[in-house]
Each structure stands twice: as C-alpha cells, then as structure tokens.
C-alpha atoms as a PDB file:
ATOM      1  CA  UNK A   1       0.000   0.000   0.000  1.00  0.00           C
ATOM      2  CA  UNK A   2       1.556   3.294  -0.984  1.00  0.00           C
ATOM      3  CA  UNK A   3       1.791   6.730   1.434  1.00  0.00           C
ATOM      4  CA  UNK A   4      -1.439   8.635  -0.229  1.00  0.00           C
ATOM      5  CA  UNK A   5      -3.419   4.986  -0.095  1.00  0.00           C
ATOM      6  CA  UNK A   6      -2.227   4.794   3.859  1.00  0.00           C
ATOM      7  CA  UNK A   7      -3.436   8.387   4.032  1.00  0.00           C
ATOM      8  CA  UNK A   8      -6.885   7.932   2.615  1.00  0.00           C
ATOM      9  CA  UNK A   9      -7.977   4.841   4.534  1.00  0.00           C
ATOM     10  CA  UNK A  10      -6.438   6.498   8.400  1.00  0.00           C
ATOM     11  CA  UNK A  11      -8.787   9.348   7.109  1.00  0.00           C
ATOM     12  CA  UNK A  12     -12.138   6.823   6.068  1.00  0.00           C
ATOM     13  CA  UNK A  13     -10.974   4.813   9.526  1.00  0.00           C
ATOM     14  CA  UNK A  14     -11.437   8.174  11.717  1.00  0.00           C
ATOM     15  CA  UNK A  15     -14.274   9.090   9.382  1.00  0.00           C
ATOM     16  CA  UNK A  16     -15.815   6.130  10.500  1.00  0.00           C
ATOM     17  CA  UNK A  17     -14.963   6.125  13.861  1.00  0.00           C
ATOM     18  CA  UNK A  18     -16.440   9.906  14.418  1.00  0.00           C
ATOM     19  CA  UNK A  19     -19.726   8.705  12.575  1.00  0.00           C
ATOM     20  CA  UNK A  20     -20.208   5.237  14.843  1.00  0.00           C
ATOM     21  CA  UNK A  21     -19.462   8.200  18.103  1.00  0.00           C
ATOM     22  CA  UNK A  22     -22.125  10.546  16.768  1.00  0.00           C
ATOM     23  CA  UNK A  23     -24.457   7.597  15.833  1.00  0.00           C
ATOM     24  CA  UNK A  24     -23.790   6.303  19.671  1.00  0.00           C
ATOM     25  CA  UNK A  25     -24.939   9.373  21.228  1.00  0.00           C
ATOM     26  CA  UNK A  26     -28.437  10.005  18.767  1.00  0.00           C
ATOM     27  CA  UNK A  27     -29.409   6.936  19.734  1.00  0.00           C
ATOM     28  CA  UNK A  28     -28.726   7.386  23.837  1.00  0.00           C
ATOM     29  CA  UNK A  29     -30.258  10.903  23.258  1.00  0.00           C
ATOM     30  CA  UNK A  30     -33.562   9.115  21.358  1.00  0.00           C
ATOM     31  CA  UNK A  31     -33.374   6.455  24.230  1.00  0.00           C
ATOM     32  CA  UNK A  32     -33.126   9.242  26.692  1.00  0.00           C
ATOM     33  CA  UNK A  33     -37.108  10.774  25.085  1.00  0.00           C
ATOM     34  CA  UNK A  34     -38.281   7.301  24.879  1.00  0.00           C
ATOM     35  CA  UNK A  35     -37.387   6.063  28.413  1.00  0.00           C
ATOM     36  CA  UNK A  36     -38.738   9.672  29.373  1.00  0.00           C
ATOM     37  CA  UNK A  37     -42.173   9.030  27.727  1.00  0.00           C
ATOM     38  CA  UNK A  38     -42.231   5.641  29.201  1.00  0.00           C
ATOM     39  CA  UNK A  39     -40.901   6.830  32.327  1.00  0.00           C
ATOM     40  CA  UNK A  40     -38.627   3.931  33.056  1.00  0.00           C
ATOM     41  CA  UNK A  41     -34.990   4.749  33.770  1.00  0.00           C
ATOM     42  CA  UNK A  42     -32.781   4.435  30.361  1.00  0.00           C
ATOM     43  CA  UNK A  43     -30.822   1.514  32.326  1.00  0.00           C
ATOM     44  CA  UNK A  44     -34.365  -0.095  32.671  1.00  0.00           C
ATOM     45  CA  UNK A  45     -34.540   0.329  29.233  1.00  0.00           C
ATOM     46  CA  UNK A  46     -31.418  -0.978  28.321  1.00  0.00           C
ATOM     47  CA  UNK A  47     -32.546  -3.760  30.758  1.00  0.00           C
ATOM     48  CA  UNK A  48     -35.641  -4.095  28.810  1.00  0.00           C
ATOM     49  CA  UNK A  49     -33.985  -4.793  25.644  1.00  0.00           C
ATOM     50  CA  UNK A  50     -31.408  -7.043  26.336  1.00  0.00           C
ATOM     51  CA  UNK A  51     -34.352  -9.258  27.584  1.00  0.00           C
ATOM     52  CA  UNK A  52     -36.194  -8.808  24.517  1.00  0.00           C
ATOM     53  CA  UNK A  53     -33.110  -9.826  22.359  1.00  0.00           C
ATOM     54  CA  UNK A  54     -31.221 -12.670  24.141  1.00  0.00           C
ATOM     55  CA  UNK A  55     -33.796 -13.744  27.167  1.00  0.00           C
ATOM     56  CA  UNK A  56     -35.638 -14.841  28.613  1.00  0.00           C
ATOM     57  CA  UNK A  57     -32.354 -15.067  30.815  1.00  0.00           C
ATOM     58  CA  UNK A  58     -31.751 -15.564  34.110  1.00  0.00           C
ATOM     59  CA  UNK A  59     -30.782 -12.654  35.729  1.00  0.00           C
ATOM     60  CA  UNK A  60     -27.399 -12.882  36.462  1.00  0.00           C
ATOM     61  CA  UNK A  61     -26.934 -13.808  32.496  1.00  0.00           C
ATOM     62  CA  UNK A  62     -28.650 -10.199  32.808  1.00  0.00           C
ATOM     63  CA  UNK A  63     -26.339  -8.636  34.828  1.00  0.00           C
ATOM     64  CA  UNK A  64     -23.295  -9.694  33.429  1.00  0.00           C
ATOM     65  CA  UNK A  65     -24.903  -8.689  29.515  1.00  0.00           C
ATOM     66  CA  UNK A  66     -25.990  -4.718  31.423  1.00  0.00           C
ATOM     67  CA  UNK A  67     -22.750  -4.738  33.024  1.00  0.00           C
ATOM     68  CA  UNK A  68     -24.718  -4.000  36.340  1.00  0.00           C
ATOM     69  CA  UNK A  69     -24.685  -5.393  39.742  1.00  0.00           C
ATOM     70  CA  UNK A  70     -26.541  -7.869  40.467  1.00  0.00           C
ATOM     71  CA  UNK A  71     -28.187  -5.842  43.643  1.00  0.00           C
ATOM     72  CA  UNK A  72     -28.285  -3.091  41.230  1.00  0.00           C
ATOM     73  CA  UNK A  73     -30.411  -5.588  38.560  1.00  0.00           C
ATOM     74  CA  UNK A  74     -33.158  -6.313  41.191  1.00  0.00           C
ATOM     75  CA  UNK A  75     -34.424  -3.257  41.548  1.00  0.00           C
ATOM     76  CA  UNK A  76     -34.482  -2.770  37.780  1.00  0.00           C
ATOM     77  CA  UNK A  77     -36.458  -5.997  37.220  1.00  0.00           C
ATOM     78  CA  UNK A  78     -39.109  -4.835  40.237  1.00  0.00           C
ATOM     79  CA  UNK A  79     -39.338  -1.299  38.334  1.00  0.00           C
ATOM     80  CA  UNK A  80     -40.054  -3.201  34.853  1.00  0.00           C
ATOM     81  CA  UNK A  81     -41.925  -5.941  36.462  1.00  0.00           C
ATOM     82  CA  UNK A  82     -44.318  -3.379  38.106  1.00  0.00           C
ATOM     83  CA  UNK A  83     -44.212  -1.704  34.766  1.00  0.00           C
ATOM     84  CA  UNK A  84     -45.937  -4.310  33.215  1.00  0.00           C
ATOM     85  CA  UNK A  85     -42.916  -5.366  31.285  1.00  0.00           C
ATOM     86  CA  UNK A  86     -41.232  -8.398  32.067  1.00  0.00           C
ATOM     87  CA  UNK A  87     -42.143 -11.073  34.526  1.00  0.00           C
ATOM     88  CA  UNK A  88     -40.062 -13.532  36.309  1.00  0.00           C
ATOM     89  CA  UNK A  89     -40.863 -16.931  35.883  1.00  0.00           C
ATOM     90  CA  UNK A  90     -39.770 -19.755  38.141  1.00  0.00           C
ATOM     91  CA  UNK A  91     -39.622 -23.365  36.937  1.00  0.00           C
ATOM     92  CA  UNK A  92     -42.722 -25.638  36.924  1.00  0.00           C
ATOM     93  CA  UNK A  93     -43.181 -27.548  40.331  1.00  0.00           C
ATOM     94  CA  UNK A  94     -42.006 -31.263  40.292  1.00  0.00           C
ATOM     95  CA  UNK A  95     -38.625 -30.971  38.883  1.00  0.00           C
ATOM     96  CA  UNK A  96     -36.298 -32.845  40.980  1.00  0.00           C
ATOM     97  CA  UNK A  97     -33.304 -31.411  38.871  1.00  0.00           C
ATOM     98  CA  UNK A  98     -34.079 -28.005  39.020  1.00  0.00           C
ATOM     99  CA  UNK A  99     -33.366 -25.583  41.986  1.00  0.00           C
ATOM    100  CA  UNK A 100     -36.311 -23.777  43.168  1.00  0.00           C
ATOM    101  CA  UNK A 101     -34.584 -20.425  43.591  1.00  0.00           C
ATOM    102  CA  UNK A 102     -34.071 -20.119  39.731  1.00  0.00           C
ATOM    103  CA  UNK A 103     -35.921 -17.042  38.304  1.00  0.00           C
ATOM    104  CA  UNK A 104     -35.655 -16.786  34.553  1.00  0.00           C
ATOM    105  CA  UNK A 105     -37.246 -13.062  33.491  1.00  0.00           C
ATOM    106  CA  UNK A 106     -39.224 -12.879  30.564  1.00  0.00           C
ATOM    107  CA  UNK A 107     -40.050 -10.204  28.546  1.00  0.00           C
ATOM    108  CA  UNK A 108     -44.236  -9.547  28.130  1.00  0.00           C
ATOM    109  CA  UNK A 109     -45.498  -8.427  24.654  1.00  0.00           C
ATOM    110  CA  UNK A 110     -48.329  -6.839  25.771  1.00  0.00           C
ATOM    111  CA  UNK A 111     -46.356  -3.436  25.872  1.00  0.00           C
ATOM    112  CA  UNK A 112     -44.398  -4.299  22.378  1.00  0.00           C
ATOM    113  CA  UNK A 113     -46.839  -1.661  20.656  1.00  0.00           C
ATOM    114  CA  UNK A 114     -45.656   1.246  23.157  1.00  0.00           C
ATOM    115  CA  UNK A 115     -42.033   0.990  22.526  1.00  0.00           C
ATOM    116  CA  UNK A 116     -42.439   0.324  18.753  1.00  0.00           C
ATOM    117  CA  UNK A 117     -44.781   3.023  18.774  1.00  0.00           C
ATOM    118  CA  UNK A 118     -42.085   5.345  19.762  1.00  0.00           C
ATOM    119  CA  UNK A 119     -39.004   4.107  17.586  1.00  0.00           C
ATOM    120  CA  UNK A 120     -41.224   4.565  14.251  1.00  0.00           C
ATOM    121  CA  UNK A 121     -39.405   7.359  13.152  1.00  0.00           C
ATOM    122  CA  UNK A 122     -36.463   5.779  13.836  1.00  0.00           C
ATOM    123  CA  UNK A 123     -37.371   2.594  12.250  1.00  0.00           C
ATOM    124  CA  UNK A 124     -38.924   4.482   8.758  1.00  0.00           C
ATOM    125  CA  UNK A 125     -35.938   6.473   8.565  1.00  0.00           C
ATOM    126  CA  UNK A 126     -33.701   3.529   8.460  1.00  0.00           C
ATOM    127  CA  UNK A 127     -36.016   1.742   6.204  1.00  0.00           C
ATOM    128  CA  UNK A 128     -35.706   4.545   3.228  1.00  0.00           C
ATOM    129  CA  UNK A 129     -32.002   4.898   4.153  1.00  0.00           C
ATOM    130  CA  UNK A 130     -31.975   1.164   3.279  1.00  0.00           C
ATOM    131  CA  UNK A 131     -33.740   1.030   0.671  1.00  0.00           C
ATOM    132  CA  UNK A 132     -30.879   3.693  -1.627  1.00  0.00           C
ATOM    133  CA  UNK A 133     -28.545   0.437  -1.067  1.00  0.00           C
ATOM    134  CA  UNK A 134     -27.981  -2.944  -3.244  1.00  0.00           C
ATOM    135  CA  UNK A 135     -28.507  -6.121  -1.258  1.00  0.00           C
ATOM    136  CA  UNK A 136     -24.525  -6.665  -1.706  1.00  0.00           C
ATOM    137  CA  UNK A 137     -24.280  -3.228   0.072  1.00  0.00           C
ATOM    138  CA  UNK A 138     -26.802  -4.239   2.687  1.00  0.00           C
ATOM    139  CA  UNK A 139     -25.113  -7.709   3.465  1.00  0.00           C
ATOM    140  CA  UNK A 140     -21.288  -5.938   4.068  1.00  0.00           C
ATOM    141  CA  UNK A 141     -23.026  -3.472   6.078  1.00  0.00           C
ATOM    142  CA  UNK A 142     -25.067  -5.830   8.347  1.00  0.00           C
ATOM    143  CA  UNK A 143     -21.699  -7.540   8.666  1.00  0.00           C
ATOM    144  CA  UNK A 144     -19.604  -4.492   9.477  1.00  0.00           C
ATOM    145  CA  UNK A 145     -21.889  -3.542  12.358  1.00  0.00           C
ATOM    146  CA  UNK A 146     -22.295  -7.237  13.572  1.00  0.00           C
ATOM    147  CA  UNK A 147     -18.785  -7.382  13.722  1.00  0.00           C
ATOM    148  CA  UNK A 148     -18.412  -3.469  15.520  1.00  0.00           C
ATOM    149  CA  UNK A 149     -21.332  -4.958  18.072  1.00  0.00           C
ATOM    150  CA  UNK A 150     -18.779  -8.156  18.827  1.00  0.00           C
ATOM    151  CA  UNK A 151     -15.777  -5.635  19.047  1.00  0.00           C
ATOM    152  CA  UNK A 152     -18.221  -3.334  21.635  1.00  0.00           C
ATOM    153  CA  UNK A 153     -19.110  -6.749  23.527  1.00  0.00           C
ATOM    154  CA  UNK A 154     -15.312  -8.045  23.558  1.00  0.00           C
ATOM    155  CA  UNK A 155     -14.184  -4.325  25.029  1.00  0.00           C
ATOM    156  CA  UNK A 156     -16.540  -4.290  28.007  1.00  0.00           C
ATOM    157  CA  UNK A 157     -16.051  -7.737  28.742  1.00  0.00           C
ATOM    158  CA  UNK A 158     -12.399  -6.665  28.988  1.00  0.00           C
ATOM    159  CA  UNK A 159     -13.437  -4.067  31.349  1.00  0.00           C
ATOM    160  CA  UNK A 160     -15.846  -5.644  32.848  1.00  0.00           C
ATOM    161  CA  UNK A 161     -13.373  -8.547  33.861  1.00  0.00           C
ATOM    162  CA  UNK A 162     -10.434  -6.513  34.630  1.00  0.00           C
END
C-alpha cells in the first residue's frame, strides 16, 4: 500500500470512527425521550432490551450482559416488572433437577406496541435509508456492524473482567 493509499484509509478509519461516536450518542439521546415518555430509567430500558433480544435469561446472564450489579439488577427488574414489562418466571413444580430459587425473566409483549410506537421514526428512517442500497451493500453493512457490536461486547467484557 503506498503513502497517499495509507493516508486515505487512516482518514475513512477516523471518518468512520467519528460517525459510529455521533451515531452512539443520537441513539442514547432518542433512548433518553423514549425512556422519558415511558418513564422507566434508560438503564431499565437498556434492561428491557437485552431481555427482549437474548432472554428470557436468568438474571445474572442479565447482569453480566448490562454490566450492572446484580443488587443493582433487582431493583431494575421490580421497576419493569411493576411496569408491566417483564415477569419472572420460576420453573414448573415437580422438577427434581431443578433448583427452586431459579428465576428466569421474561419479557411480556403486551407493551411491544408502546415501545415500537415510539421508535417509528427511527425505524422508517432507516427503512428509506436502506432502501438507496444494493442487497450486496446491505449484506457488508449488516456484517460491518455485527462485527463493531462483537468488538463493543469483547471491550466491556475486557473491562468488565479486569
């Protein structure tokens, strides 16, 4: 790779980099309105989400994915649960092999319409940005951010454990 090809793709790197930053705070700031019009706190909602993409969970699978404590992670699963929007389930009576104190926590649908409700705008606006790229475009980004969410994972494990 020559100097002026080195030059160009430091500059697209940082270009990239600056965009992902700015992306990463619109979307705490839209988080911010929509745990405000829910009135949950935007950890809850955080909370919320994780359940709703990898649970149900148990909730120290929960606390390690929030990065919280797990004192810290009951009282945001009594906030959602008296929300309305998870529950915590226990398993079904007459299991010999299963310990009694397990809780898994479930997210409830019954709210689903709320939330999507309030990322519409967000959600149509990504649609018609979509829809000005080729499916070939579409698949390497998909991949780029999978693989920036892994990187973002790896890092605060790092921290996390460390």
């Amino acid at each position: 790779m020559d100097v002026v090809e080195a030059r160009r793709r430091r500059r697209l790197t940082t270009e990239i980099k600056t965009a992902m930053r700015g992306l990463r705070n619109q979307l705490s700031l839209l988080n911010q309105q929509v745990s405000g019009r829910l009135t949950i706190k935007n950890l809850d909602l955080d909370c919320l989400e994780l359940v709703a993409m990898h649970g149900p969970l148990s909730p120290s699978a929960l606390a390690r994915r929030a990065g919280v404590h797990p004192a810290t992670l009951t009282g945001i699963l009594d906030r959602l649960q008296r929300g309305g929007w998870i529950t915590r389930d226990r398993p079904a009576d007459g299991d010999p092999d299963t310990d009694r104190r397990t809780v898994t926590v479930r997210a409830l649908p019954d709210r689903n319409h709320e939330l999507f409700g309030l990322y519409a705008g967000m959600s149509a606006a990504m649609d018609r940005i979509c829809a000005d790229y080729s499916p070939a475009e579409l698949e390497l980004l998909a991949g780029f951010l999978r693989r920036m969410t892994e990187a973002g994972h790896e890092a605060t494990e790092h921290l996390t454990s460390g």
